[in-house]
C-alpha atoms as a PDB file:
ATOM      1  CA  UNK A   1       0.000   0.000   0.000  1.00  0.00           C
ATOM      2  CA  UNK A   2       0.929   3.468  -0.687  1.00  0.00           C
ATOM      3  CA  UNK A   3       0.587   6.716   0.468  1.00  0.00           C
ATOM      4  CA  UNK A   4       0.447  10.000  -2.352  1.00  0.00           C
ATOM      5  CA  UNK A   5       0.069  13.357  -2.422  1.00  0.00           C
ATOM      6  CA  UNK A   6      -1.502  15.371  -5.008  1.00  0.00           C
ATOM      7  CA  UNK A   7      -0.641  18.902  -5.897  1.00  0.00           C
ATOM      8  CA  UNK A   8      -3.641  19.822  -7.333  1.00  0.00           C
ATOM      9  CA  UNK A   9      -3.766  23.529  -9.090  1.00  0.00           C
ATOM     10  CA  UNK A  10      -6.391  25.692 -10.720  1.00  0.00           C
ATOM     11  CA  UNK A  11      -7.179  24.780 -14.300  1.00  0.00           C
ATOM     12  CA  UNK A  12      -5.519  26.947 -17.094  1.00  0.00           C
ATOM     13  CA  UNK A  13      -9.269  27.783 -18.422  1.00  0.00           C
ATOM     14  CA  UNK A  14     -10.781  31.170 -16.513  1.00  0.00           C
ATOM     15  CA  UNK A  15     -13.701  29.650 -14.198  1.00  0.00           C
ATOM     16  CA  UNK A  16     -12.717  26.530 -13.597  1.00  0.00           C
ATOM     17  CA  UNK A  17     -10.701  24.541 -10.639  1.00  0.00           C
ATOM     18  CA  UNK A  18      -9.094  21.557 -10.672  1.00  0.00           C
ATOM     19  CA  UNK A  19      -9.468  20.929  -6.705  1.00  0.00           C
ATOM     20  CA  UNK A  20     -12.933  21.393  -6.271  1.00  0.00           C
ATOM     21  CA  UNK A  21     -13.935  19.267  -9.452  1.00  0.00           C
ATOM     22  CA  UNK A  22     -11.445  16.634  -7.965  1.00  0.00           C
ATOM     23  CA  UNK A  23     -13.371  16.672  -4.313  1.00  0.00           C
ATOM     24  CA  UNK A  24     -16.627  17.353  -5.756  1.00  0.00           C
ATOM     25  CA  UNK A  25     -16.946  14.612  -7.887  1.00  0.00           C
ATOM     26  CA  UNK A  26     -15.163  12.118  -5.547  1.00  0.00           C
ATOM     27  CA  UNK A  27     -11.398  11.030  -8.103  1.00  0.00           C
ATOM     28  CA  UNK A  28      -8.301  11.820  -8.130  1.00  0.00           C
ATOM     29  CA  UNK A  29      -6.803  13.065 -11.205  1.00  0.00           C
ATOM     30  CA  UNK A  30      -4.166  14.853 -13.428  1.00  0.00           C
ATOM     31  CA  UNK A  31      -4.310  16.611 -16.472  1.00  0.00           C
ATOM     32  CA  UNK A  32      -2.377  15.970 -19.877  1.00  0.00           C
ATOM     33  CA  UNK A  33      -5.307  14.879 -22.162  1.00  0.00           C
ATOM     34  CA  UNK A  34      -5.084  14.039 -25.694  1.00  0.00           C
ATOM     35  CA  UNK A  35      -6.793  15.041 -28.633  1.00  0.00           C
ATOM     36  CA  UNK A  36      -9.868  14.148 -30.587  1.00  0.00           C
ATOM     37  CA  UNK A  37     -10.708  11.752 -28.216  1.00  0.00           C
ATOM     38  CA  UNK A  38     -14.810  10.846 -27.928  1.00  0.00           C
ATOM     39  CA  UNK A  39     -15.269   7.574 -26.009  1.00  0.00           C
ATOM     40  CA  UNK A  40     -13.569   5.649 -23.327  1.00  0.00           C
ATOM     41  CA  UNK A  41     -10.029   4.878 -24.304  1.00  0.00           C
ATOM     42  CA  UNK A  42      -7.779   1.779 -23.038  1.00  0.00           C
ATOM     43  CA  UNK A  43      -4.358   2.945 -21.513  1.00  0.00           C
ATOM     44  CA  UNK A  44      -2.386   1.471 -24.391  1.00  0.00           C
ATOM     45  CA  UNK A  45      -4.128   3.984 -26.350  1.00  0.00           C
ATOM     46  CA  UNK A  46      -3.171   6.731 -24.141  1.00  0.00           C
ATOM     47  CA  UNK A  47       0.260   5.834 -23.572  1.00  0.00           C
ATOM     48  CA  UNK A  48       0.622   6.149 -27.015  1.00  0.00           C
ATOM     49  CA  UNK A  49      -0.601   9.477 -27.639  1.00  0.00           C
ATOM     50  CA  UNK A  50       0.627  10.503 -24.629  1.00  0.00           C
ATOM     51  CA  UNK A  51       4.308   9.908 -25.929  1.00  0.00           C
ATOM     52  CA  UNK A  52       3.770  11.621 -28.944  1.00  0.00           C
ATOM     53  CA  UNK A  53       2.225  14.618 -27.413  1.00  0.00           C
ATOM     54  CA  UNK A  54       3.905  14.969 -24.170  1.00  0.00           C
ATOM     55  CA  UNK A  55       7.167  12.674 -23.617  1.00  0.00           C
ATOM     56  CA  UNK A  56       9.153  15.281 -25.926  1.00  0.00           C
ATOM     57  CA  UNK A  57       8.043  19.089 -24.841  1.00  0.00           C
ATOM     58  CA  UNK A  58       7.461  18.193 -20.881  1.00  0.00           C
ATOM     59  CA  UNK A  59      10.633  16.858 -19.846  1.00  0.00           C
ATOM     60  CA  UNK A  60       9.715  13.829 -17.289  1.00  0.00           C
ATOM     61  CA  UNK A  61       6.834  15.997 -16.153  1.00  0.00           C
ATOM     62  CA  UNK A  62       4.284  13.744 -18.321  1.00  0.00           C
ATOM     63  CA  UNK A  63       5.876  10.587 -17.801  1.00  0.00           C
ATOM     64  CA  UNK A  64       6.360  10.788 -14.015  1.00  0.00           C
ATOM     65  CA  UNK A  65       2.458  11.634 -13.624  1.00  0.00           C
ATOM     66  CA  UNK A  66       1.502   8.867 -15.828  1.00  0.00           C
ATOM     67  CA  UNK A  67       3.439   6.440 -14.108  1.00  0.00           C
ATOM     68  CA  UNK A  68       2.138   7.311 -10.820  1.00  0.00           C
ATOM     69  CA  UNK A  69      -1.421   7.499 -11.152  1.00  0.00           C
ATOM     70  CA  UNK A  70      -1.728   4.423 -13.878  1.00  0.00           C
ATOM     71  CA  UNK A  71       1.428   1.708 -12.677  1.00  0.00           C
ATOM     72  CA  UNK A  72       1.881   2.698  -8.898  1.00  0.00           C
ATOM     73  CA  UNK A  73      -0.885   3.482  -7.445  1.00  0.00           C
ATOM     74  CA  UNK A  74      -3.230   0.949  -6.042  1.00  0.00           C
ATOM     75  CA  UNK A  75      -6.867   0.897  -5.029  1.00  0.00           C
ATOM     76  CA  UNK A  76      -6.993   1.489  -0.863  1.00  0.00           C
ATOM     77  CA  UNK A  77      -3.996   4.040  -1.602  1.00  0.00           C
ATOM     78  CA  UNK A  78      -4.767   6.998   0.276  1.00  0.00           C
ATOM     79  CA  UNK A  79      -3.821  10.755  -1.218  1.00  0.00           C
ATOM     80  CA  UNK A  80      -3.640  13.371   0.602  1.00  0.00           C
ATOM     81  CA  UNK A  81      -4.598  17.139  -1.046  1.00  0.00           C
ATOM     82  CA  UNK A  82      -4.697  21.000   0.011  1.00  0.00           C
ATOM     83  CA  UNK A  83      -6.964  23.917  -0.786  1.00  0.00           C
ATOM     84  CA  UNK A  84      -5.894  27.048  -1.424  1.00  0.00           C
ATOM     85  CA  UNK A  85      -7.230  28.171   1.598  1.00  0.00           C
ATOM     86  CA  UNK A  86      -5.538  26.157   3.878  1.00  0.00           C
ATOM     87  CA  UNK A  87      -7.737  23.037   4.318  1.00  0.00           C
ATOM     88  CA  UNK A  88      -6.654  19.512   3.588  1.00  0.00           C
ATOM     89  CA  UNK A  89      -8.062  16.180   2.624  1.00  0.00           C
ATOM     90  CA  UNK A  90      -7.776  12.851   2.398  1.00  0.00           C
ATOM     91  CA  UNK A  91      -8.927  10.584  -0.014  1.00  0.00           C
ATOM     92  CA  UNK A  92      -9.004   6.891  -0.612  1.00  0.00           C
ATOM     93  CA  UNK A  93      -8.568   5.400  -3.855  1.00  0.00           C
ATOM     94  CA  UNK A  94     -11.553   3.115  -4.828  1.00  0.00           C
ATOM     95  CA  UNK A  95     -11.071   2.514  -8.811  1.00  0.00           C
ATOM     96  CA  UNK A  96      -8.642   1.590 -11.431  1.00  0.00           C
ATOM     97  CA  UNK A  97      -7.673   4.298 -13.558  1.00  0.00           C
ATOM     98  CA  UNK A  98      -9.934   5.467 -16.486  1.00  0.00           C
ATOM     99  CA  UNK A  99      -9.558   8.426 -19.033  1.00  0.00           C
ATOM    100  CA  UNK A 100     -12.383  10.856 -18.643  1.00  0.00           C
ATOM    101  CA  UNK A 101     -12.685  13.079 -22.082  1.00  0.00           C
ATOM    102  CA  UNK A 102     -15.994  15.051 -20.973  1.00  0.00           C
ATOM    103  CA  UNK A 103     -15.455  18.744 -21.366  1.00  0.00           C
ATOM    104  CA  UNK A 104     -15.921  19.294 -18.087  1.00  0.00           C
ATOM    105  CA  UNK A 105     -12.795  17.215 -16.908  1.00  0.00           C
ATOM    106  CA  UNK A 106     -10.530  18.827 -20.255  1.00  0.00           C
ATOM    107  CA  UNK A 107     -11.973  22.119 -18.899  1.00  0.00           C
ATOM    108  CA  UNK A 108     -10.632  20.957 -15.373  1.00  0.00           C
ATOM    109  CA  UNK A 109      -7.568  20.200 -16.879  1.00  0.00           C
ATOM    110  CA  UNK A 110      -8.370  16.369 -14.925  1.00  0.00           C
ATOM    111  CA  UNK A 111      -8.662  13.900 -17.846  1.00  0.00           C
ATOM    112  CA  UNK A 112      -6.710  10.826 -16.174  1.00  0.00           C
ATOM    113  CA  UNK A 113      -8.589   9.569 -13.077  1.00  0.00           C
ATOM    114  CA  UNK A 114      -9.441   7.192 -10.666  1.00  0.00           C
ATOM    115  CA  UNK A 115     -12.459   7.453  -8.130  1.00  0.00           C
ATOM    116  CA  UNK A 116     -11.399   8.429  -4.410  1.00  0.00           C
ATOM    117  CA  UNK A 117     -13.522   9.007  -1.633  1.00  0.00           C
ATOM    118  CA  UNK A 118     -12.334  12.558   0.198  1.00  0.00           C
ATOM    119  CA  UNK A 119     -12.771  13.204   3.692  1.00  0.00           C
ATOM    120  CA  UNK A 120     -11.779  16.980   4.959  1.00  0.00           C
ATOM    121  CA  UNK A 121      -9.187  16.904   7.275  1.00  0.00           C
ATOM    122  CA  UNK A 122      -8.947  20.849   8.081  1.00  0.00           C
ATOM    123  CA  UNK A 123      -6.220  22.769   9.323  1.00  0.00           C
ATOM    124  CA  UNK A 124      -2.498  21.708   9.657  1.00  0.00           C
ATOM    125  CA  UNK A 125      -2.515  20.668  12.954  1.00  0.00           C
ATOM    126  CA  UNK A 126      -3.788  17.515  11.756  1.00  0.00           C
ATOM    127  CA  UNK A 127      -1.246  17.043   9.029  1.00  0.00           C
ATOM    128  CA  UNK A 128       1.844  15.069   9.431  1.00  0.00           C
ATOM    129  CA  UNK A 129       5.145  16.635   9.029  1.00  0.00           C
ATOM    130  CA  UNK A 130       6.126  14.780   6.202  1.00  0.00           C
ATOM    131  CA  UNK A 131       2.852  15.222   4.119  1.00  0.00           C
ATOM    132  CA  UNK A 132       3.348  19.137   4.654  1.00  0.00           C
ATOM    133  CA  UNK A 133       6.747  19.306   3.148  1.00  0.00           C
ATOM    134  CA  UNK A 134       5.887  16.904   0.554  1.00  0.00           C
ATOM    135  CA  UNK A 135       3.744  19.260  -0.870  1.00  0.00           C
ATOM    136  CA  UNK A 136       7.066  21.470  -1.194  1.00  0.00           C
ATOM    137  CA  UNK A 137       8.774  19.840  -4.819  1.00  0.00           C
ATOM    138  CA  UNK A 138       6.528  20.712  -7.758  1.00  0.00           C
ATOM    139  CA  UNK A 139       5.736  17.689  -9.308  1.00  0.00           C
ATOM    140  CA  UNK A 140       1.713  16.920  -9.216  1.00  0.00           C
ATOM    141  CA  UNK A 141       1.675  13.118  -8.225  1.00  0.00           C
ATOM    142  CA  UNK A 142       4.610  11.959  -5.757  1.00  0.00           C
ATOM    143  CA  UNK A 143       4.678   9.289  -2.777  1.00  0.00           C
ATOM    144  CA  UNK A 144       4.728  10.092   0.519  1.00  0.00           C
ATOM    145  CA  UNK A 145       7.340   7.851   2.967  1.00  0.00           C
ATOM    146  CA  UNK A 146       7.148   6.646   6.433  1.00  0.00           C
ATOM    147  CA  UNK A 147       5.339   3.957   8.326  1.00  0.00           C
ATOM    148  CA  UNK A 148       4.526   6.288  11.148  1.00  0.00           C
ATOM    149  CA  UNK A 149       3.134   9.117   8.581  1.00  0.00           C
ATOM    150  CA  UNK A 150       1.242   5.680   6.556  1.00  0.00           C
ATOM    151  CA  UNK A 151      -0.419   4.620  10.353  1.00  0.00           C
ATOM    152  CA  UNK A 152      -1.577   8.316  11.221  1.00  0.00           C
ATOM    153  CA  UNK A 153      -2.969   8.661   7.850  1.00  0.00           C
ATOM    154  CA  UNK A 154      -4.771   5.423   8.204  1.00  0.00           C
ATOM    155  CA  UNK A 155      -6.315   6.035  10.904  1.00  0.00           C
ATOM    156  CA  UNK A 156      -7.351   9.623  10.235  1.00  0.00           C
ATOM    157  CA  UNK A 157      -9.091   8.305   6.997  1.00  0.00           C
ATOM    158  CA  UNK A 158     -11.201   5.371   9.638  1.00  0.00           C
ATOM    159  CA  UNK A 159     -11.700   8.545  12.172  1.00  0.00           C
ATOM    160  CA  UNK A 160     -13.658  10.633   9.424  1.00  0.00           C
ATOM    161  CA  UNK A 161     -14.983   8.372   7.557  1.00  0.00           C
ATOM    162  CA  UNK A 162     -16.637   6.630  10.346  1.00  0.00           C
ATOM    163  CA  UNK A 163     -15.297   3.257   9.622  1.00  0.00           C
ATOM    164  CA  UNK A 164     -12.653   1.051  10.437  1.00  0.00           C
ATOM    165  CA  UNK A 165     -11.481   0.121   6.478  1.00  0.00           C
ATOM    166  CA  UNK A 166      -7.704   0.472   7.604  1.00  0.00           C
ATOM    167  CA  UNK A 167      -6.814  -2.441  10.729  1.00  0.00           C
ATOM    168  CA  UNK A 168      -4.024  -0.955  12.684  1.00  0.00           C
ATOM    169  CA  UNK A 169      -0.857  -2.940  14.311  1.00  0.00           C
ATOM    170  CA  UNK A 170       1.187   0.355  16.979  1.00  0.00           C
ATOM    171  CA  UNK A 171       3.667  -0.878  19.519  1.00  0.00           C
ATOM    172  CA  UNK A 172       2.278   0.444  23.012  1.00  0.00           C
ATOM    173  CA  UNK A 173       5.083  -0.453  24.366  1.00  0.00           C
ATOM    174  CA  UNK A 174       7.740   2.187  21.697  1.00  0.00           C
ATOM    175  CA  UNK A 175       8.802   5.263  23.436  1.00  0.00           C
ATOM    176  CA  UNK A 176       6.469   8.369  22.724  1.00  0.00           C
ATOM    177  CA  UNK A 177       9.190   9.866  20.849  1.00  0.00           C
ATOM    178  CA  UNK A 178      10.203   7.058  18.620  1.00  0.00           C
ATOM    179  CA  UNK A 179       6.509   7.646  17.585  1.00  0.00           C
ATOM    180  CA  UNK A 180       6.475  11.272  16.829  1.00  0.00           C
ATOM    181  CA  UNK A 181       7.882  13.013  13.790  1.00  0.00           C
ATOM    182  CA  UNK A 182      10.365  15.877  14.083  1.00  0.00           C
ATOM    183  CA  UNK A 183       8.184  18.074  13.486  1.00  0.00           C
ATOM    184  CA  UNK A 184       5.588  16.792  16.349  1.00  0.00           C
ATOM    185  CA  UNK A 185       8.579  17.114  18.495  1.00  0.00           C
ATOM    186  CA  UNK A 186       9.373  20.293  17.640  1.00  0.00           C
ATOM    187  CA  UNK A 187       6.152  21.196  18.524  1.00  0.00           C
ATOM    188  CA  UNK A 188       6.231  19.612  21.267  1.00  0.00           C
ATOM    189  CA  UNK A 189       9.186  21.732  22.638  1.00  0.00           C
ATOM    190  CA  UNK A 190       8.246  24.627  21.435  1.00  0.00           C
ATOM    191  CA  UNK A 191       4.390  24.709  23.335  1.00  0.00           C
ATOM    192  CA  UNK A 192       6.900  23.262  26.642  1.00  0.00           C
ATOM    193  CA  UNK A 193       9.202  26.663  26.050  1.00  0.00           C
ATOM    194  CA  UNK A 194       5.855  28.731  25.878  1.00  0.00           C
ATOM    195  CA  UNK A 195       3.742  27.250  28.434  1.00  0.00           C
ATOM    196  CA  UNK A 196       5.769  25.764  31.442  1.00  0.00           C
ATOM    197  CA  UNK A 197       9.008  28.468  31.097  1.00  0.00           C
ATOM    198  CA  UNK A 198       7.099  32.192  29.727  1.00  0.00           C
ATOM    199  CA  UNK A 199       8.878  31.921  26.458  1.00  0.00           C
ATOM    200  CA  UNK A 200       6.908  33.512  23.269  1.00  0.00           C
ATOM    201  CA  UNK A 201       8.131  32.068  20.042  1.00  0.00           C
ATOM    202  CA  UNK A 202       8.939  34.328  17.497  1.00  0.00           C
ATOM    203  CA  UNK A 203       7.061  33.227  13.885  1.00  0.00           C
ATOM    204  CA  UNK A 204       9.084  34.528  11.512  1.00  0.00           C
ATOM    205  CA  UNK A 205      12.089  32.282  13.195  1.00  0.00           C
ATOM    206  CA  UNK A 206      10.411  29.528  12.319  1.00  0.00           C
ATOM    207  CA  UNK A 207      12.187  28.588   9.027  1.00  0.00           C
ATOM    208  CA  UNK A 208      13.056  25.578   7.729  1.00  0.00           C
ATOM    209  CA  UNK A 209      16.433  27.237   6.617  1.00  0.00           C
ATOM    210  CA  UNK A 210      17.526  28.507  10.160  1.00  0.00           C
ATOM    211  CA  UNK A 211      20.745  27.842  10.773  1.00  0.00           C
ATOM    212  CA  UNK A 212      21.994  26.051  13.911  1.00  0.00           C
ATOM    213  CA  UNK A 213      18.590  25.700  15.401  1.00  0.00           C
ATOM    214  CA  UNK A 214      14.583  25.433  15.139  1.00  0.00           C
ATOM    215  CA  UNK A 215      12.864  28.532  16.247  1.00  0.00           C
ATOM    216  CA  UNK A 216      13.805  31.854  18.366  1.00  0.00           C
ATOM    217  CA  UNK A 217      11.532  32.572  21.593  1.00  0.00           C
ATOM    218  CA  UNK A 218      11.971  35.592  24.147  1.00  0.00           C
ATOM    219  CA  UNK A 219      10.591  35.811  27.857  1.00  0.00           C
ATOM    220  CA  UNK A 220       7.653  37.525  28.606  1.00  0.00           C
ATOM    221  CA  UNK A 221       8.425  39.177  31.338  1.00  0.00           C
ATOM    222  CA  UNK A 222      12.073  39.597  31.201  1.00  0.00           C
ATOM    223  CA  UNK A 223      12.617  40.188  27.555  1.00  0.00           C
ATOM    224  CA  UNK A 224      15.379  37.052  27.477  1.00  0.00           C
ATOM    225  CA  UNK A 225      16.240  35.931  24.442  1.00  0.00           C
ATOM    226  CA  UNK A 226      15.966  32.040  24.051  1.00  0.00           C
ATOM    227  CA  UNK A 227      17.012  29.385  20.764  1.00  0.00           C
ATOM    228  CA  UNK A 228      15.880  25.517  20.507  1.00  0.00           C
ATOM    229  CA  UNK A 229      17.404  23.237  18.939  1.00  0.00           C
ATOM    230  CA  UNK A 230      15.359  19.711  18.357  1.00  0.00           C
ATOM    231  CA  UNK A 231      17.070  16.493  17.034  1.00  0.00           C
ATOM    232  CA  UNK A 232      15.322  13.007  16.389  1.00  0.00           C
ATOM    233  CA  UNK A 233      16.183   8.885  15.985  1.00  0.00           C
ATOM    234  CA  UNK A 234      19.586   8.261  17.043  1.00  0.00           C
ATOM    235  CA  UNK A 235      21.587  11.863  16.217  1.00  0.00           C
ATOM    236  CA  UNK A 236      23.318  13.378  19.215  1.00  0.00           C
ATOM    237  CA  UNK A 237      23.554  17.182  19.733  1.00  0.00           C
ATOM    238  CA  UNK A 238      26.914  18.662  20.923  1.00  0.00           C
ATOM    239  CA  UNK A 239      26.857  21.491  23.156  1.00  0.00           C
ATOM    240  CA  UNK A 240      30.129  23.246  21.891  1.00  0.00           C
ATOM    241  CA  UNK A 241      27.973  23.694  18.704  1.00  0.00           C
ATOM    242  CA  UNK A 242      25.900  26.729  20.235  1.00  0.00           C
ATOM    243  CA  UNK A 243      28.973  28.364  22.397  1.00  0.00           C
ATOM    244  CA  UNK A 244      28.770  31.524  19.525  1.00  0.00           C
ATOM    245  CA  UNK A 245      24.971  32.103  20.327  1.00  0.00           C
ATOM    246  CA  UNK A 246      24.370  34.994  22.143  1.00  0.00           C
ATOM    247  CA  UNK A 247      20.896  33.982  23.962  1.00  0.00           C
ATOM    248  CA  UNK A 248      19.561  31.245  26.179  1.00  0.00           C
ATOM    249  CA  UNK A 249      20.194  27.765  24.358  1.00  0.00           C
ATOM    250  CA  UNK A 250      17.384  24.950  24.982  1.00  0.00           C
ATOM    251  CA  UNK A 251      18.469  21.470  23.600  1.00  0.00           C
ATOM    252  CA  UNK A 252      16.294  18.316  23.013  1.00  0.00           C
ATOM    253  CA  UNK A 253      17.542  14.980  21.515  1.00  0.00           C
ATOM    254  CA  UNK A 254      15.084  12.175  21.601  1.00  0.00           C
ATOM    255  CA  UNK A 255      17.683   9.718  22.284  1.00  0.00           C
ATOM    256  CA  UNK A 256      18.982  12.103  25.361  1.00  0.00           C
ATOM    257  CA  UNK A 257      22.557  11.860  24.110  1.00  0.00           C
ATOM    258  CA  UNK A 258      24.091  15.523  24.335  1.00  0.00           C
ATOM    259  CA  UNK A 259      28.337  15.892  24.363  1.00  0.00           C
ATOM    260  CA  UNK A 260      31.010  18.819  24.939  1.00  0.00           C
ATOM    261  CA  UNK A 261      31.193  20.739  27.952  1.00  0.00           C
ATOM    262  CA  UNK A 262      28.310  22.136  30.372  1.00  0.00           C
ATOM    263  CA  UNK A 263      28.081  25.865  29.843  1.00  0.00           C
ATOM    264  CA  UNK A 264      25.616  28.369  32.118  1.00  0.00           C
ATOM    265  CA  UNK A 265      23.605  29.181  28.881  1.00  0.00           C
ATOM    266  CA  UNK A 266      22.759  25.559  27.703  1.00  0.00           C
ATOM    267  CA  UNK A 267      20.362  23.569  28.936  1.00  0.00           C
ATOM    268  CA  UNK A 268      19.862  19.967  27.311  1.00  0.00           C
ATOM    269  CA  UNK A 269      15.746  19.129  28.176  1.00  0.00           C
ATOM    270  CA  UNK A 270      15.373  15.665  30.018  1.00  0.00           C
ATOM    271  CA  UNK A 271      12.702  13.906  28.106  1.00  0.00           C
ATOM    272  CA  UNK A 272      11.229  12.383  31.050  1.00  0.00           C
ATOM    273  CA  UNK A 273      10.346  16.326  31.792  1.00  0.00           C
ATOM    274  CA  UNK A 274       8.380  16.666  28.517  1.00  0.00           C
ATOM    275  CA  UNK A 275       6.238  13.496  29.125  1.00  0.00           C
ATOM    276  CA  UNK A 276       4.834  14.538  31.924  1.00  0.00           C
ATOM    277  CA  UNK A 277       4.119  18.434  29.972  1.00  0.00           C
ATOM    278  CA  UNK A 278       2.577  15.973  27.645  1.00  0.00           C
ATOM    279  CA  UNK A 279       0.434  14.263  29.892  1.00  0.00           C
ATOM    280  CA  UNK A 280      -0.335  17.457  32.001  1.00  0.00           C
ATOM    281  CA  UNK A 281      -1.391  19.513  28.762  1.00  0.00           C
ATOM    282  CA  UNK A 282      -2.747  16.707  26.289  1.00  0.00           C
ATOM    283  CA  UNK A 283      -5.425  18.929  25.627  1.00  0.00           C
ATOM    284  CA  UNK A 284      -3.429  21.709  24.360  1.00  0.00           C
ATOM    285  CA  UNK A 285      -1.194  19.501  22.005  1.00  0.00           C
ATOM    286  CA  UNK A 286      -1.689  19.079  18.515  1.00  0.00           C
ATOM    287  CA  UNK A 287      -3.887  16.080  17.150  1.00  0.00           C
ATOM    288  CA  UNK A 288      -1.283  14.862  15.374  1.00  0.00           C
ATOM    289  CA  UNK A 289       0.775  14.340  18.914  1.00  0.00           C
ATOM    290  CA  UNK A 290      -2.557  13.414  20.979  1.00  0.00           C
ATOM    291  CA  UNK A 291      -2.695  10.685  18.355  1.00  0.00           C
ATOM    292  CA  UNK A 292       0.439   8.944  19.138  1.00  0.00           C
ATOM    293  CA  UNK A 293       0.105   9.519  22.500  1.00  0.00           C
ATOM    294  CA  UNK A 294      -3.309   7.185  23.089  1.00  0.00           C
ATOM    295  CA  UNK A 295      -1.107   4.572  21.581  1.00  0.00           C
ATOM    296  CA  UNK A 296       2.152   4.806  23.810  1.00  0.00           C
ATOM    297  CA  UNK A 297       1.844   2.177  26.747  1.00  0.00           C
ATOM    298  CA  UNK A 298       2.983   5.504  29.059  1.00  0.00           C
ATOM    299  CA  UNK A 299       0.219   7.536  28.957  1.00  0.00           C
ATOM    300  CA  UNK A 300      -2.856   4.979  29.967  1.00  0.00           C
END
């Protein structure tokens, strides 16, 4: 099984959208139609004319979406998709492909499809790390990786869709951070800065091209200046790294491995610490997080 996201964009025809005929009419789909076409069409015939149209003038653009949608994916596959204004779904692929060559789909600019049953997720709070920045690289179709982000995903799609399509196998018994992604434990450290020590994050420091550490916070009542630095799996942080930074330093590795010497300004977080902020403030953690955490053996 599989687990896609789709980059869908607004048609090239004034007054149409790609996304809402996708999600209104229950497929997935990408564009590249052919010409002249007036009944259903097998995929040999498509590949064909797809060559001579597209494989030439597109680069692998063509090719790679083709690929995806007609060799890889798989009925049960799920897709996640985003709206332009901020919402995302997921979707559950329930047909093989077919080629759709109504005007309304080559208005659409979605002539290759299979059927897929949405559900609206919402906001990103809901969205796993890795789904986010998939959306990132421009091609339309593209897998998404990771058995944690495939289980979430799973059972998100049995949560809003009432069922329970997708059986589940978690570990109780795996640490709580062994669980999370990255990014749910950069969250995680960040609403721990913010809510146990008086530190505001700063949004704008929250770039993905930050050098040296995650996000920027300052004090709320004493105007300190404060850094965090998260790292994940099995990677150690050394403390000699942040000597230059001129602020309060706040390190968290999952494994709890830090190295170098102990300086006044450094302090490594004790993971034990942030489990119990986790248990303490469930409520006030992302769904994402409060997922993982009704599976870990620690928190029942």
């Amino acid at each position: 099984m599989n687990l896609w996201r789709i980059n869908l964009k607004p048609a090239n025809r004034t007054g149409y959208d790609s996304r809402n005929h996708c999600l209104g009419n229950q497929i997935v789909g990408i564009g590249w139609p052919i010409d002249n076409v007036t009944e259903s069409i097998t995929s040999e015939i498509y590949e064909t004319a797809g060559k001579l149209k597209y494989q030439l003038n597109t680069s692998r653009g063509w090719s790679n979406a083709w690929n995806a949608i007609f060799y890889k994916m798989q009925i049960n596959d799920l897709v996640w998709t985003r709206t332009i204004d901020g919402n995302y779904f997921l979707g559950r692929v329930t047909s093989e492909w077919r080629y759709d060559f109504s005007s309304d789909a080559i208005n659409n600019d979605i002539a290759n499809v299979r059927d897929c049953q949405w559900v609206k997720v919402g906001l990103i709070d809901k969205v796993p790390g890795k789904v986010i920045r998939s959306f990132m690289p421009s091609s339309t179709l593209q897998r998404v990786e990771g058995n944690n982000t495939m289980t979430y995903s799973q059972q998100l799609y049995n949560e809003l869709s009432n069922t329970n399509f997708y059986q589940l196998t978690v570990s109780s018994e795996q640490d709580i951070f062994s669980l999370l992604s990255p990014d749910d434990c950069e969250d995680v450290v960040g609403l721990f800065l913010q809510i146990k020590h008086g530190y505001l994050m700063i949004p704008s420091s929250c770039k993905r091209d930050t050098v040296g550490y995650e996000y920027e916070f300052i004090h709320k009542t004493t105007a300190t200046k404060a850094v965090a630095q998260v790292k994940s799996g099995n990677i150690s942080i050394d403390r000699n790294d942040y000597i230059g930074i001129d602020a309060k330093v706040f390190l968290f590795a999952t494994n709890q491995k830090y190295t170098g010497e102990e300086y006044d300004n450094i302090t490594c977080l004790n993971s034990e610490e942030l489990k119990e902020f986790m248990k303490e403030y469930q409520s006030s953690l992302p769904d994402k997080v409060k997922f993982w955490i009704e599976k870990s053996v620690y928190f029942k």
